[in-house]
PDB file of N, CA and C in Angstrom:
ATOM      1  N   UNK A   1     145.364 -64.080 -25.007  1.00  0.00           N
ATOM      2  CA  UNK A   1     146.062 -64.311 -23.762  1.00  0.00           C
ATOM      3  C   UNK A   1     146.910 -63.104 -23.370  1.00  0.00           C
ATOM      4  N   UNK A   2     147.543 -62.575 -24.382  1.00  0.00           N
ATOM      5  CA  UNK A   2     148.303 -60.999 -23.976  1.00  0.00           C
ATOM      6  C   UNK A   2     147.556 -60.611 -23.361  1.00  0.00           C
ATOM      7  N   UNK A   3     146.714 -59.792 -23.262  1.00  0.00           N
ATOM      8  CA  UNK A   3     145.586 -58.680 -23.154  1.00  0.00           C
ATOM      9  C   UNK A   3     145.257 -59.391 -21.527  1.00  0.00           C
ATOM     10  N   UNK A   4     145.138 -60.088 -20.888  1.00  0.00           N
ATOM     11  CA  UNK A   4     144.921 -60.559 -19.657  1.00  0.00           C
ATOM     12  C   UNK A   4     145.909 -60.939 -19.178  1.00  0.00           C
ATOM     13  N   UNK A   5     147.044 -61.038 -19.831  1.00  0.00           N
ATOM     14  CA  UNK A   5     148.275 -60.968 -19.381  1.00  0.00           C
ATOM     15  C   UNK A   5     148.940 -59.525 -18.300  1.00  0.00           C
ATOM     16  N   UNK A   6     148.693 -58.906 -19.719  1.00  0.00           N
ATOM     17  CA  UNK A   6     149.210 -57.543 -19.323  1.00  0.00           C
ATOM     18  C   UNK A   6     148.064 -57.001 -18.398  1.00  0.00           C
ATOM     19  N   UNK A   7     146.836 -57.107 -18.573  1.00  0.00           N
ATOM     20  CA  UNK A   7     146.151 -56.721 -17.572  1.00  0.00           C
ATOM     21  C   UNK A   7     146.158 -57.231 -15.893  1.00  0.00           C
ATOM     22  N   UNK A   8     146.586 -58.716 -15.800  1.00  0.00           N
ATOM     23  CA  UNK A   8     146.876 -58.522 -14.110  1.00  0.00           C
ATOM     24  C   UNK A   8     148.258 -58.612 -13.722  1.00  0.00           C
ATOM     25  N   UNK A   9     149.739 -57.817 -14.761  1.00  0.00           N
ATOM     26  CA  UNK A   9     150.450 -57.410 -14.059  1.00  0.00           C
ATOM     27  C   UNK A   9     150.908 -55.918 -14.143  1.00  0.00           C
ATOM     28  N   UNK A  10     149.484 -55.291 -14.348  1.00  0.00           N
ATOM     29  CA  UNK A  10     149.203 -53.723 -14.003  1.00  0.00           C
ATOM     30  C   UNK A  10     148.287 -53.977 -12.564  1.00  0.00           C
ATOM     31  N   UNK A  11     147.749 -54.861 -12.334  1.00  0.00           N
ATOM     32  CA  UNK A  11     147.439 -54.884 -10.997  1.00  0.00           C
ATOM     33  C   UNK A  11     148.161 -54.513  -9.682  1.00  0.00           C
ATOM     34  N   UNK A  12     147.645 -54.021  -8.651  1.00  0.00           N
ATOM     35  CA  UNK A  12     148.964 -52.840  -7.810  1.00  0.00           C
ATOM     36  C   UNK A  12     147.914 -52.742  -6.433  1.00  0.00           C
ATOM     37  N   UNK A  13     147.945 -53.132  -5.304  1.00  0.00           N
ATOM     38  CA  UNK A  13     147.731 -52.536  -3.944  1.00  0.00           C
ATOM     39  C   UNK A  13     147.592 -50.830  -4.235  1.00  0.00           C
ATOM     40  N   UNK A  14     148.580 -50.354  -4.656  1.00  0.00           N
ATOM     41  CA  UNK A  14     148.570 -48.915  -4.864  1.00  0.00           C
ATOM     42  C   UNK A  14     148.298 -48.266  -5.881  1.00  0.00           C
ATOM     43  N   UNK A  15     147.374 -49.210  -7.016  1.00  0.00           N
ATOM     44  CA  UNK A  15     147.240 -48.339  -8.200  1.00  0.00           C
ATOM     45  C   UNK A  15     146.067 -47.712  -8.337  1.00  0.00           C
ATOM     46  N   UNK A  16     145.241 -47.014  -9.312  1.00  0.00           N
ATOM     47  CA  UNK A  16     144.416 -46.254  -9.411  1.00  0.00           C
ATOM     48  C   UNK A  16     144.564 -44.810  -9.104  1.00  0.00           C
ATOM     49  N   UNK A  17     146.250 -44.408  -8.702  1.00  0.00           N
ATOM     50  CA  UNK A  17     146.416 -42.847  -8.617  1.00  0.00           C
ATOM     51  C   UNK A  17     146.349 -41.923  -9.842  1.00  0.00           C
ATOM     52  N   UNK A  18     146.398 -40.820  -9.571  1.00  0.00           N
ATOM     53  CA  UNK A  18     147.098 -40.266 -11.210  1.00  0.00           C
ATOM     54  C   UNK A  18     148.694 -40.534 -11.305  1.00  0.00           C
ATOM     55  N   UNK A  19     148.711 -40.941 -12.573  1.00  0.00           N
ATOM     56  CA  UNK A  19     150.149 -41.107 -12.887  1.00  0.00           C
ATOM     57  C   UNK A  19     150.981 -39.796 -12.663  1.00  0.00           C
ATOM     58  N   UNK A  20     152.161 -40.037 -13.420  1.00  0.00           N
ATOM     59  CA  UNK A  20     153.281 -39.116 -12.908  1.00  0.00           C
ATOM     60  C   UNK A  20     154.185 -39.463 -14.428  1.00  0.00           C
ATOM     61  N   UNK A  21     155.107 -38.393 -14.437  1.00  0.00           N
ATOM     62  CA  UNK A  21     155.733 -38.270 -15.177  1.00  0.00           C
ATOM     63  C   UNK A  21     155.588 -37.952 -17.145  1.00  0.00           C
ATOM     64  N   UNK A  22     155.806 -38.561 -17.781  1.00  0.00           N
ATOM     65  CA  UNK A  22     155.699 -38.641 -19.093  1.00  0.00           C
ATOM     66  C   UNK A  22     154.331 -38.600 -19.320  1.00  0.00           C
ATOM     67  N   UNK A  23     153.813 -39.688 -18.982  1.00  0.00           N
ATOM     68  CA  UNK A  23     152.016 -40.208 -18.795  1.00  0.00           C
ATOM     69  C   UNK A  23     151.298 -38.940 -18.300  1.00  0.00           C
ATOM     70  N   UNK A  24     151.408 -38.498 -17.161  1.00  0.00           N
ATOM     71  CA  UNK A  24     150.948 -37.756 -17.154  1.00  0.00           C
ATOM     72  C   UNK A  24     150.410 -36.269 -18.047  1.00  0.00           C
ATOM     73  N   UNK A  25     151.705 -35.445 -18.234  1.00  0.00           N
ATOM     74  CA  UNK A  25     152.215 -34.685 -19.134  1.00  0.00           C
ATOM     75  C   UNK A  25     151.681 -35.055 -20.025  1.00  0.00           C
ATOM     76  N   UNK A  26     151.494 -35.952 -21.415  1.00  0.00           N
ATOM     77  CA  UNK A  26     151.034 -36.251 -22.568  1.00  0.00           C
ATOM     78  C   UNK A  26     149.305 -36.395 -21.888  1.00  0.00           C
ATOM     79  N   UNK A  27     148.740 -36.968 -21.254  1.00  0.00           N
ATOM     80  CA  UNK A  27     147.344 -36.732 -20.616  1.00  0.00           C
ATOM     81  C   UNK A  27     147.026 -35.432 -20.607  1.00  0.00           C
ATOM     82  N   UNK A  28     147.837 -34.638 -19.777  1.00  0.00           N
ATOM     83  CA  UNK A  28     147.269 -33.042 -19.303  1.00  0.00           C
ATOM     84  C   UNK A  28     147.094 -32.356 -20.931  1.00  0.00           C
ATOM     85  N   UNK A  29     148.053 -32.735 -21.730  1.00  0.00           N
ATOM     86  CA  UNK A  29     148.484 -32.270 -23.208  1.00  0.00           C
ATOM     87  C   UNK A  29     147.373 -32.317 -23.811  1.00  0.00           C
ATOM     88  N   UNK A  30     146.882 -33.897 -24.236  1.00  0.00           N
ATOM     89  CA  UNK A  30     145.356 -34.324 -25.259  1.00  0.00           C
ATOM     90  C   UNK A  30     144.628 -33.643 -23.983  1.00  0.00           C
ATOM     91  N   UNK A  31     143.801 -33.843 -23.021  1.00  0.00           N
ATOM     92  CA  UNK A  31     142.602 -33.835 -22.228  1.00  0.00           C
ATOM     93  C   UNK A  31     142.791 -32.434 -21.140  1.00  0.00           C
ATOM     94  N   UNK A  32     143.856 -32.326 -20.651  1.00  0.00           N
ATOM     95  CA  UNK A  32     143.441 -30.816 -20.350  1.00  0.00           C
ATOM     96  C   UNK A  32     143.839 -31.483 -18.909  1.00  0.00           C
ATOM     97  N   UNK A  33     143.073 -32.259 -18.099  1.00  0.00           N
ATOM     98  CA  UNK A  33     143.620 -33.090 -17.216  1.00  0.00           C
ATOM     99  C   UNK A  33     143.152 -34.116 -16.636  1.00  0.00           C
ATOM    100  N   UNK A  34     143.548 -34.925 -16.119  1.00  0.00           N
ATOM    101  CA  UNK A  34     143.690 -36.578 -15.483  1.00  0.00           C
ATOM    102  C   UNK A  34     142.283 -36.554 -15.655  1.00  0.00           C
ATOM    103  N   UNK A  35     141.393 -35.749 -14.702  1.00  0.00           N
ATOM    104  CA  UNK A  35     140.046 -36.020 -14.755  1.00  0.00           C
ATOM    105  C   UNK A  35     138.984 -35.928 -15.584  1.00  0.00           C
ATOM    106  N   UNK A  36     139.348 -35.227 -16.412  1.00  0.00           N
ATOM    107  CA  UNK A  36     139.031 -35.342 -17.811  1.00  0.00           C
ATOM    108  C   UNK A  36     138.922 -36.264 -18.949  1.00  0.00           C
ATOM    109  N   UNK A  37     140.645 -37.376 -18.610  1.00  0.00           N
ATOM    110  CA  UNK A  37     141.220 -38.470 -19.347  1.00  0.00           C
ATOM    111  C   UNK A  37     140.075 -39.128 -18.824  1.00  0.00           C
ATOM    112  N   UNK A  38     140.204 -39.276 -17.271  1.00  0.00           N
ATOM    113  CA  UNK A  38     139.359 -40.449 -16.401  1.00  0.00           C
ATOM    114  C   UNK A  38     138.383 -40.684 -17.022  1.00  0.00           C
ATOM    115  N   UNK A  39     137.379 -39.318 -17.343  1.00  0.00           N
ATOM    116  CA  UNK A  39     135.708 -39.607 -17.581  1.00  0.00           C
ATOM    117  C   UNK A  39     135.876 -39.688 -19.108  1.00  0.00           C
ATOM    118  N   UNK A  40     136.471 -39.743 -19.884  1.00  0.00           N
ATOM    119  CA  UNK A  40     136.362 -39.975 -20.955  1.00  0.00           C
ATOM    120  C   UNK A  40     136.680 -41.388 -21.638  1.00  0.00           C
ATOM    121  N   UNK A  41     137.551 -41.848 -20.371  1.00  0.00           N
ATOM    122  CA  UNK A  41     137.914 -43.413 -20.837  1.00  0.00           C
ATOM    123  C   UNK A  41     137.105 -44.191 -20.149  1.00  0.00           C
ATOM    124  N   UNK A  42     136.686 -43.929 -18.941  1.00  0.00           N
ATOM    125  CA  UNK A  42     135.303 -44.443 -18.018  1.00  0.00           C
ATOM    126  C   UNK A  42     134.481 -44.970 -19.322  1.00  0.00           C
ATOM    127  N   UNK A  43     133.858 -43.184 -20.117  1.00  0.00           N
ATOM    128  CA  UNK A  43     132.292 -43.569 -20.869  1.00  0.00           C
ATOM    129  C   UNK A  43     132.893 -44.245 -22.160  1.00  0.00           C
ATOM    130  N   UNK A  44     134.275 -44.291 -22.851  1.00  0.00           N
ATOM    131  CA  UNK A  44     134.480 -45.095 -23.710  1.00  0.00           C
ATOM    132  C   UNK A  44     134.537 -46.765 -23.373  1.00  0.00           C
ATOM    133  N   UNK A  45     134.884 -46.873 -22.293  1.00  0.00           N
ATOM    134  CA  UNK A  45     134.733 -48.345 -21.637  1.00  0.00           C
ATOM    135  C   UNK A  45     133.423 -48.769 -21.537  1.00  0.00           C
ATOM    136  N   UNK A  46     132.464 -47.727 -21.020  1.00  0.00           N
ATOM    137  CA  UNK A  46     131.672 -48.668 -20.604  1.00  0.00           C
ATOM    138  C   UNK A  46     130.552 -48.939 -21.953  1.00  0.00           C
ATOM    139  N   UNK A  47     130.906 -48.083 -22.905  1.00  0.00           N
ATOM    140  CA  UNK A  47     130.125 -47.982 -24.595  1.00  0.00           C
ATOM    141  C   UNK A  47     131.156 -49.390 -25.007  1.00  0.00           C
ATOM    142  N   UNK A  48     131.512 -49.572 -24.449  1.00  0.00           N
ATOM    143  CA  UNK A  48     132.728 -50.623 -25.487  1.00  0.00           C
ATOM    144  C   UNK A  48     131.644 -52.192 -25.571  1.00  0.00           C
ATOM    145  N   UNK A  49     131.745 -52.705 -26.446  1.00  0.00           N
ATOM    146  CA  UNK A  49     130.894 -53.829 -26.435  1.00  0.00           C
ATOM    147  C   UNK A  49     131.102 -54.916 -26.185  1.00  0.00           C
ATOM    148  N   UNK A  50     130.241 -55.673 -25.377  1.00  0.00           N
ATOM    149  CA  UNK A  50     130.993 -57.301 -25.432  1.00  0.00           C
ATOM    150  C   UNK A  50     132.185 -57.369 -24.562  1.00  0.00           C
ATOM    151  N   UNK A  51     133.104 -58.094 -25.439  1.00  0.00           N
ATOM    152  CA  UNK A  51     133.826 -58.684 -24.329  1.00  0.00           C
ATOM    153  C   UNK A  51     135.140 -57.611 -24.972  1.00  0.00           C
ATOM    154  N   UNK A  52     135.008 -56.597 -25.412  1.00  0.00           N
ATOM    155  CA  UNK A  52     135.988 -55.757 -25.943  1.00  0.00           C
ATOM    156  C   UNK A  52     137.111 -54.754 -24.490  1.00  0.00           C
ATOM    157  N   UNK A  53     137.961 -54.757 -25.314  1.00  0.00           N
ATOM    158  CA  UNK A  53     138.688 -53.709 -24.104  1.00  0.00           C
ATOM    159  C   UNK A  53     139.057 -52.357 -25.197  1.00  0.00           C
ATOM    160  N   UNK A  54     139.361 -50.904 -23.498  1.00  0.00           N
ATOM    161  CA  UNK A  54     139.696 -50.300 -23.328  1.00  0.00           C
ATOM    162  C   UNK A  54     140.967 -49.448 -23.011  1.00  0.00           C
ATOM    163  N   UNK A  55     141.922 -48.892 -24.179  1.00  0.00           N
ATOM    164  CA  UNK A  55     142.925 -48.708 -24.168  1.00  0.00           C
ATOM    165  C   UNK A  55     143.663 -47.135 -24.020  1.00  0.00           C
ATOM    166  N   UNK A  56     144.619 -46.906 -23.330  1.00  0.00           N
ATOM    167  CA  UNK A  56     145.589 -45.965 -23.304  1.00  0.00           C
ATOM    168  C   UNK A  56     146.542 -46.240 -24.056  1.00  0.00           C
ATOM    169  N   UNK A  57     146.296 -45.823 -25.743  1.00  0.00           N
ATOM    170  CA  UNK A  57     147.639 -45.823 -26.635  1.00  0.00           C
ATOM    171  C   UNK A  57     148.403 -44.998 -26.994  1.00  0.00           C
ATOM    172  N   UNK A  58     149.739 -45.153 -26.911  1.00  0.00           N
ATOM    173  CA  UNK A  58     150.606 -44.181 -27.921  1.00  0.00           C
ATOM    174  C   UNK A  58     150.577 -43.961 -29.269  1.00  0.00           C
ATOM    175  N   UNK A  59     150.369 -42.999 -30.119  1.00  0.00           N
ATOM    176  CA  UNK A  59     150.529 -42.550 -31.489  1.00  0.00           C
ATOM    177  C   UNK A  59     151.991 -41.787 -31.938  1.00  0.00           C
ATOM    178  N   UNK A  60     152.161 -41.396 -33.087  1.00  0.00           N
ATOM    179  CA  UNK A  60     153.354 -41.343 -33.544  1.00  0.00           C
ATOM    180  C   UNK A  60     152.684 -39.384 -32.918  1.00  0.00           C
ATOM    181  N   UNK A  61     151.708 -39.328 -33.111  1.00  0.00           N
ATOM    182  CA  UNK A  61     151.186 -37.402 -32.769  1.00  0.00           C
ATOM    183  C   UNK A  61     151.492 -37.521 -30.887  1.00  0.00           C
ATOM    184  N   UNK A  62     151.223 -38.506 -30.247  1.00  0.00           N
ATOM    185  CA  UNK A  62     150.704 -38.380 -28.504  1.00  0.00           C
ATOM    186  C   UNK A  62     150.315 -39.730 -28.409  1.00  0.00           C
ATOM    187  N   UNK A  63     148.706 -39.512 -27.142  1.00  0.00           N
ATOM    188  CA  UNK A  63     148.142 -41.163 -26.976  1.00  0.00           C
ATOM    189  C   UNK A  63     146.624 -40.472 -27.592  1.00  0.00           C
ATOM    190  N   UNK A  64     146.511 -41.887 -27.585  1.00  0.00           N
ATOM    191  CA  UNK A  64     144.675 -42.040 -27.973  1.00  0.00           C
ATOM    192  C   UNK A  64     144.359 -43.188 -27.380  1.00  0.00           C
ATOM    193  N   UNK A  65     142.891 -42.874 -26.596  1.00  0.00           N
ATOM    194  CA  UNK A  65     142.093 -43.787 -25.804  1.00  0.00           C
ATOM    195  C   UNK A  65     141.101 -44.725 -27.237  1.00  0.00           C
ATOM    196  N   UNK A  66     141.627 -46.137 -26.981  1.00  0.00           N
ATOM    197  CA  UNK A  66     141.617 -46.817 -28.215  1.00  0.00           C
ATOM    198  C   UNK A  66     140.459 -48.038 -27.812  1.00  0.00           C
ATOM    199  N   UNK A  67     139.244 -48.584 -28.271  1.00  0.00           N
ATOM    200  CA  UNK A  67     138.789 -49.784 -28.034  1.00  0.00           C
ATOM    201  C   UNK A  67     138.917 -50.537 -29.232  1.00  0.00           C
ATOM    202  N   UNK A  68     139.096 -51.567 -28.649  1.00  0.00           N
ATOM    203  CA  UNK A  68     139.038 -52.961 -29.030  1.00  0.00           C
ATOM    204  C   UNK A  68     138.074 -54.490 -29.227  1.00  0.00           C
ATOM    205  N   UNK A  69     137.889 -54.950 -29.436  1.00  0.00           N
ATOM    206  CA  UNK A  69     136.627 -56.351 -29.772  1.00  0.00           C
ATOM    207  C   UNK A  69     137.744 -57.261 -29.117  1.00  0.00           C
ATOM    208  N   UNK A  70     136.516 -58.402 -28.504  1.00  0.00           N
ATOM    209  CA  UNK A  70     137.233 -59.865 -28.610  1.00  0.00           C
ATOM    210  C   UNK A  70     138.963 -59.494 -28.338  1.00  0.00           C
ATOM    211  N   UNK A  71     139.767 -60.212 -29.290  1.00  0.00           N
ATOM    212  CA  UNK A  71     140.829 -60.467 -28.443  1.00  0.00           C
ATOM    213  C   UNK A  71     142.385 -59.845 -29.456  1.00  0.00           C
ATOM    214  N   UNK A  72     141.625 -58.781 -30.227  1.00  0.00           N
ATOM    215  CA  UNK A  72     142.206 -57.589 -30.277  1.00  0.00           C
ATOM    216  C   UNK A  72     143.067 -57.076 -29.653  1.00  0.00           C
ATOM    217  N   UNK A  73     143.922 -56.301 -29.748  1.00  0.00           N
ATOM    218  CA  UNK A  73     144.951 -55.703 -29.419  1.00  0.00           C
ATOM    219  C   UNK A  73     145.400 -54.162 -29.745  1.00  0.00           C
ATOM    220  N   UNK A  74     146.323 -52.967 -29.015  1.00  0.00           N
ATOM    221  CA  UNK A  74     146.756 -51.903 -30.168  1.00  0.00           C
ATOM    222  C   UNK A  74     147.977 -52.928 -30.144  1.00  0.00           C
ATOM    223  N   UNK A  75     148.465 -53.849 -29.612  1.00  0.00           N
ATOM    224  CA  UNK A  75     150.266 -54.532 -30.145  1.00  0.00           C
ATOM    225  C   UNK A  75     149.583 -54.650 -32.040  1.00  0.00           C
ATOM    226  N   UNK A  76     148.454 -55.175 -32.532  1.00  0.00           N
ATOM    227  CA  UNK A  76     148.059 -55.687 -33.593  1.00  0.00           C
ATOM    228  C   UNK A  76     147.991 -54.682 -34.622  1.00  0.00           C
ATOM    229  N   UNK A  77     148.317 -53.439 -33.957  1.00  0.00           N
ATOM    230  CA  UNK A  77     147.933 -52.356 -34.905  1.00  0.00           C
ATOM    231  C   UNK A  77     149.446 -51.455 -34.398  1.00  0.00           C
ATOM    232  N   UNK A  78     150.484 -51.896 -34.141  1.00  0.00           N
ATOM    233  CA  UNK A  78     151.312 -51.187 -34.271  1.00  0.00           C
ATOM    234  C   UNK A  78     151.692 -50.051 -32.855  1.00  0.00           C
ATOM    235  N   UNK A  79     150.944 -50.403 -31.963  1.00  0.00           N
ATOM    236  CA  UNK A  79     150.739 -49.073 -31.163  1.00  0.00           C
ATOM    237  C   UNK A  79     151.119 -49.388 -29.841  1.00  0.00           C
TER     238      UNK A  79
END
């Protein structure tokens, strides 16, 4: 129930821009930039299996684009 939780109150009239700030910056950092992040979490999503999701996580190093199974979580792993 988290995981669809948090997913439709990231829902936004105005979302789908590139972020700003922190987010950003740590993106440009790992991937070089936004569009880069984009297509890389695109083809990890759409390889993801089943009913699994697709994640933007923080690490103790930066973030890592993280998948998940079923009803999985990174909250479950600390992240």
């Amino acid at each position: 129930a988290w995981n669809h939780t948090f997913f439709w109150s990231c829902m936004s009239p105005d979302g789908g821009k590139e972020p700003t700030g922190k987010v950003l910056e740590l993106i440009n950092k790992k991937w070089g930039s936004f569009e880069k992040f984009r297509k890389e979490f695109s083809e990890k999503a759409v390889a993801n299996f089943g009913s699994g999701w697709t994640w933007l996580v923080q690490e103790k190093n930066g973030i890592e684009i993280m998948n998940t199974s079923n009803a999985d979580t990174p909250k479950a792993h600390n992240m």
